[in-house]
Protein backbone atom coordinates (compact mmCIF):
# COMPACT_ATOMS: atom_id res chain seq x y z
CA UNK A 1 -92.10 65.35 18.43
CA UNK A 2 -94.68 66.23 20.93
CA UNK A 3 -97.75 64.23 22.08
CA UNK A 4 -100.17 65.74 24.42
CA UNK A 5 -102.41 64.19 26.86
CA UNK A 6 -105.91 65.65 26.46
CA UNK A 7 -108.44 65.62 23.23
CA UNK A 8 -107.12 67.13 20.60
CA UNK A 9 -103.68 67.44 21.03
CA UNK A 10 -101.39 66.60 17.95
CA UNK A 11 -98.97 63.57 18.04
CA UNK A 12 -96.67 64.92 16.21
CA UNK A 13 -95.50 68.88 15.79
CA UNK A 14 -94.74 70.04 11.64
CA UNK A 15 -91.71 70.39 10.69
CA UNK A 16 -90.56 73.06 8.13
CA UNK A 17 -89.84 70.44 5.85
CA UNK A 18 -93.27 69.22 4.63
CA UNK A 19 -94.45 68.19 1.42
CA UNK A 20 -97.16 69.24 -0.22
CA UNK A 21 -98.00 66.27 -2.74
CA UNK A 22 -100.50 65.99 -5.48
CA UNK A 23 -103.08 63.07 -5.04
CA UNK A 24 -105.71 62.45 -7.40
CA UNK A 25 -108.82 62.64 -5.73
CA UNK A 26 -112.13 60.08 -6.53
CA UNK A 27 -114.03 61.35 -9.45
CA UNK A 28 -117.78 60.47 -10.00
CA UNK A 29 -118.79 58.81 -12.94
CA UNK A 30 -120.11 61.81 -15.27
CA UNK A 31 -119.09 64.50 -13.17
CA UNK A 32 -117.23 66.98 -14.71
CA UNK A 33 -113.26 66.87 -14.17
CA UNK A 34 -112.07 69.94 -12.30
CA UNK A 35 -109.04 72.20 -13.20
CA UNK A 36 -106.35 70.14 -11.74
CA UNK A 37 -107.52 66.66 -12.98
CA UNK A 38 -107.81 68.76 -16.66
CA UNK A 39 -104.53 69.28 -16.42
CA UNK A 40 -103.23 66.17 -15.21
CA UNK A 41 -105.08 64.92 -17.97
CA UNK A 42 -103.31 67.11 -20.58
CA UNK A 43 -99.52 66.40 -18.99
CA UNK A 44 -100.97 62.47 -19.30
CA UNK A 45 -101.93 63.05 -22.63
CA UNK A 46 -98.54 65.15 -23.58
CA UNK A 47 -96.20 62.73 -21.69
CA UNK A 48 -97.69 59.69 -23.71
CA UNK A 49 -97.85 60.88 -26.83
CA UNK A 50 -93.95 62.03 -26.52
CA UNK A 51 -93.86 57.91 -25.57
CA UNK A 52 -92.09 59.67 -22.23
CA UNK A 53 -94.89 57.75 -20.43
CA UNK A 54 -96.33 54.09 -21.08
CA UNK A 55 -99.96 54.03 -20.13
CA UNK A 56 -100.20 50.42 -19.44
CA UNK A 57 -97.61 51.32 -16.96
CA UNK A 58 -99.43 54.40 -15.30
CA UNK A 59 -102.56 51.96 -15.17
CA UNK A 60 -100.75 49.07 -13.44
CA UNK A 61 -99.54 51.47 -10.50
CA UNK A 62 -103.12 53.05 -10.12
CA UNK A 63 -103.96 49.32 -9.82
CA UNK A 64 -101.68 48.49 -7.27
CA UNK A 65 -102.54 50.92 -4.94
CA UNK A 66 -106.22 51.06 -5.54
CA UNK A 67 -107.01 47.52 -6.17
CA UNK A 68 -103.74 45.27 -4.83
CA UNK A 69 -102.51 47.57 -1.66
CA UNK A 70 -105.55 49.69 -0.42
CA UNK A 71 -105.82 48.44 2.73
CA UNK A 72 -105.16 45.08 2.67
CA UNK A 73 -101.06 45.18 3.50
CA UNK A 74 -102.09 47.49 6.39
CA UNK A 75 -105.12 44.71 7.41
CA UNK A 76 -101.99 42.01 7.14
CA UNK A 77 -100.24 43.88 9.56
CA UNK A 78 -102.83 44.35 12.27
CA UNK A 79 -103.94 40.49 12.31
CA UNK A 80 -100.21 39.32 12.18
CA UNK A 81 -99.74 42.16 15.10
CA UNK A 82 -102.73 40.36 17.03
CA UNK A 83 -101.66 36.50 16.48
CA UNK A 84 -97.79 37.69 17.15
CA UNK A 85 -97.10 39.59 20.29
CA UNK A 86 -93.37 39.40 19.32
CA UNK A 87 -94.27 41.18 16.26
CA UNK A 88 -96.87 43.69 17.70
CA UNK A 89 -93.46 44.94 20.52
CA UNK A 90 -91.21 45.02 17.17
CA UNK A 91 -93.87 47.32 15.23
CA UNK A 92 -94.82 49.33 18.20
CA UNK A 93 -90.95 50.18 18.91
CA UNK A 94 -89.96 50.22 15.56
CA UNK A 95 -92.67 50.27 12.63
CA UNK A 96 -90.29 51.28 9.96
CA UNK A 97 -88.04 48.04 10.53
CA UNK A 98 -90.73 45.63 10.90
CA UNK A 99 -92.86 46.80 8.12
CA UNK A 100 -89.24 46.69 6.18
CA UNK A 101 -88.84 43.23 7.09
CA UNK A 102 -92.37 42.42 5.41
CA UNK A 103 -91.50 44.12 2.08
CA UNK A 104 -94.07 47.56 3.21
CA UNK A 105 -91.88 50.13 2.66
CA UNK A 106 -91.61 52.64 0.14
CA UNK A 107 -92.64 55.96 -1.13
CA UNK A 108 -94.80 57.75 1.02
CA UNK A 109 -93.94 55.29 4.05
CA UNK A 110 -90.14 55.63 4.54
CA UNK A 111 -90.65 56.45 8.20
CA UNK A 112 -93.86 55.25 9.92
CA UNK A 113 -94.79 55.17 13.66
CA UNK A 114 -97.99 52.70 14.54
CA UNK A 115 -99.67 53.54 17.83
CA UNK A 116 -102.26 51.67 19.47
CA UNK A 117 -105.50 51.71 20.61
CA UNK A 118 -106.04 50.33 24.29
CA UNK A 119 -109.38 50.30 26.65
CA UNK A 120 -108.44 53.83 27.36
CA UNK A 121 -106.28 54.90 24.55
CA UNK A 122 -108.45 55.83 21.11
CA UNK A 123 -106.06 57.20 18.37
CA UNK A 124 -106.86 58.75 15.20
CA UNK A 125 -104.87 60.46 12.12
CA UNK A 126 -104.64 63.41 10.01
CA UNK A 127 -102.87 65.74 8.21
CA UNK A 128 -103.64 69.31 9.04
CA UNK A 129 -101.41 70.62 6.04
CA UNK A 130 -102.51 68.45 2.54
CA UNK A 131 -102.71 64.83 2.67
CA UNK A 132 -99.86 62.68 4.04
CA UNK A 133 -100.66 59.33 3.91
CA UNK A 134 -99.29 55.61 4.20
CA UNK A 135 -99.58 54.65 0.95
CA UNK A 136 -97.33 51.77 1.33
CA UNK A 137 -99.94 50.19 3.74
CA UNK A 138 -103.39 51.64 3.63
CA UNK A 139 -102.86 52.42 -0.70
CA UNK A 140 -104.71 55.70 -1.96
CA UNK A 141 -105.91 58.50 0.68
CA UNK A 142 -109.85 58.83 0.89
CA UNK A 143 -111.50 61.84 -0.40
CA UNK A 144 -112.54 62.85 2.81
CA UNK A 145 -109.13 62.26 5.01
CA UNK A 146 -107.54 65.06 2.39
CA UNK A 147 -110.85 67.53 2.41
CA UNK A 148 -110.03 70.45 4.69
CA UNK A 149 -113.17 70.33 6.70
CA UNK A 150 -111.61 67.23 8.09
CA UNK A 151 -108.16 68.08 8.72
CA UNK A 152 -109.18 71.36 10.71
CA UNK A 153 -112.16 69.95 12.90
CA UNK A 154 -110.14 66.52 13.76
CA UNK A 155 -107.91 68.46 15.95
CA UNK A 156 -110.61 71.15 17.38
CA UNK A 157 -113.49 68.73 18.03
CA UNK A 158 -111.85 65.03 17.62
CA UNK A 159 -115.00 63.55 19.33
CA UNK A 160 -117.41 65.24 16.94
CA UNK A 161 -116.08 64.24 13.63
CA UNK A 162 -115.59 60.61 14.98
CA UNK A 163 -119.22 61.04 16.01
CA UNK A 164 -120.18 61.88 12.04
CA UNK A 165 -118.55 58.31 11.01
CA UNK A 166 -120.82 56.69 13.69
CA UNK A 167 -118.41 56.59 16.27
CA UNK A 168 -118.93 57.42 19.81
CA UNK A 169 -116.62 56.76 22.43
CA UNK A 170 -117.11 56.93 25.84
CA UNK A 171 -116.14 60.08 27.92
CA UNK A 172 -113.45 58.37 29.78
CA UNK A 173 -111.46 57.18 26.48
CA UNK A 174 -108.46 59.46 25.68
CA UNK A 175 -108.56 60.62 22.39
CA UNK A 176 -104.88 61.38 21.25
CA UNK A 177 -105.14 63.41 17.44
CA UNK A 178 -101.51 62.83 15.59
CA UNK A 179 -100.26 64.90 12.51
CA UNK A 180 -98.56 63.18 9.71
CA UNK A 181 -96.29 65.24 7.87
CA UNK A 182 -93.91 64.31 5.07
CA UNK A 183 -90.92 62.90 7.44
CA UNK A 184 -93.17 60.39 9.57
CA UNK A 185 -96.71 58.99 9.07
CA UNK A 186 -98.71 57.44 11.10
CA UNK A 187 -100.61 53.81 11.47
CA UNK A 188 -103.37 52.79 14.16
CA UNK A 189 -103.66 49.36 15.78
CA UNK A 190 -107.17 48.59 16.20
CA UNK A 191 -107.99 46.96 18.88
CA UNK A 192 -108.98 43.47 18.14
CA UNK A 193 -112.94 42.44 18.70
CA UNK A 194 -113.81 40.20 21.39
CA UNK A 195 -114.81 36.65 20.52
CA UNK A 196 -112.20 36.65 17.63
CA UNK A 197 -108.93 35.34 19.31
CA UNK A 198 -109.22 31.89 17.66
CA UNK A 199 -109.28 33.29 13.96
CA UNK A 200 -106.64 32.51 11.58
CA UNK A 201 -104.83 35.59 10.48
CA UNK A 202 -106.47 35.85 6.75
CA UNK A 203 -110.02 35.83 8.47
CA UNK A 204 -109.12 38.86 11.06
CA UNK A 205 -107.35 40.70 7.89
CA UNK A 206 -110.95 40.73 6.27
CA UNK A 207 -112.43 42.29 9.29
CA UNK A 208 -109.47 45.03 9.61
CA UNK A 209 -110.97 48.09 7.55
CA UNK A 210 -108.88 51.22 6.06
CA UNK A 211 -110.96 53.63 8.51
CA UNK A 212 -110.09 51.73 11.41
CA UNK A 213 -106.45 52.31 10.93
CA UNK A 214 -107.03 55.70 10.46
CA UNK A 215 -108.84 55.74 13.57
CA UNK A 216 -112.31 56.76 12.62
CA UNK A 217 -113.82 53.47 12.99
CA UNK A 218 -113.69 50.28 14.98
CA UNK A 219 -112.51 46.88 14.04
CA UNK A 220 -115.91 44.75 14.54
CA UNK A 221 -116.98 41.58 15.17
CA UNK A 222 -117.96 39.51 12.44
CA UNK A 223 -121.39 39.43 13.23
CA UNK A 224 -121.83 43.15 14.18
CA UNK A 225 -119.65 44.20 11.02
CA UNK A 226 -121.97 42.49 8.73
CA UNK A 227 -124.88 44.06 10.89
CA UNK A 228 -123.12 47.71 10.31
CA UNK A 229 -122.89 47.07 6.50
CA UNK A 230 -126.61 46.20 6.44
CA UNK A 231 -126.71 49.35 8.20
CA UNK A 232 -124.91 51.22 6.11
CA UNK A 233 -126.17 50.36 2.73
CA UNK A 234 -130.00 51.40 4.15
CA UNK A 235 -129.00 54.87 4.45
């Protein structure tokens, strides 16, 4: 593993071993399917029909990572990290353990390093070969953390793309870029908003968003979150 001080560099060198996954990406209501979710369709279809497959079953764990994980095991984690500095050392040294010890482990997050974002410090994910992802803690991959326009211009103009999700940061923030691969996957710690120290852990959890722990985004305020939402649904 190698991490390199200036924008751009990776946190984290491939290794010859990594896996190439198939995730099913968002599909738009109407929209025709493409080739691979045809296909997945058919082996769905095949599998279920040979009763190899139980579709209640296939629904329930599309469920649990779209609906019951998504982010909210990985929002758990940063507010328990913020109300718990003897938690936050543990997961910093040792994310696999302590996200063991709250029942997060599992496929696609066996090994998992979280690093954290400091005054000075910004981090942000990717992975520059598919789409290694936590599941285990942030659920599903976005569309666009898979898309290949991402995973190339992350690490060649880190600063821009956080720019196109509304995200400047200033010019004397380091901005460290690290690659997940199939071995070891990555997890930011937000920093937490000022003026939010005396909230329960449930009520900073609700603030914690999936992009944020990706490192594309902030974690905000209540007040300025709601005012970024307004925002955001006016485009």
């Amino acid at each position: 593993m190698s991490e390199h001080d200036h924008d751009g560099g990776h946190g984290h060198e491939h290794e010859d071993g990594h896996g190439h996954g198939i995730d099913d990406p968002d599909h738009v209501h109407n929209a025709p399917l493409t080739d691979v979710q045809l296909r997945v369709k058919a082996l769905e279809s095949l599998l279920t029909e040979k009763g190899l497959v139980d579709p209640a079953a296939l629904d329930a764990l599309v469920d649990t990572y779209e609906t019951k994980v998504g982010p909210r095991n990985g929002a758990l984690v940063v507010a328990k990290a913020w109300t718990d500095p003897v938690f936050k050392q543990r997961l910093l040294a040792d994310a696999t353990e302590a996200l063991a010890d709250l029942g997060m482990l599992g496929r696609q997050g066996e090994h998992m390093v979280v690093v954290e974002n400091t005054e000075s410090v910004h981090n942000v994910v990717v992975c520059t070969l598919c789409s290694c992802y936590p599941w285990p803690v942030l659920g599903l991959p976005p569309v666009w953390y898979k898309s290949a326009p991402y995973r190339s211009r992350v690490v060649i103009d880190p600063r821009g793309v956080l720019r196109d999700f509304a995200l400047e940061l200033p010019d004397d923030v380091e901005l460290r870029v690290w690659d997940s691969t199939a071995e070891l996957r990555y997890l930011v710690l937000p920093r937490q908003p000022a003026g939010t120290e005396g909230m329960t852990e449930e009520a900073l959890a609700a603030l914690v968003t999936r992009d944020a722990m990706i490192g594309t985004a902030i974690v905000r305020a209540p007040e300025a979150a709601e005012a970024a939402e307004a925002a955001e649904a006016a485009r």
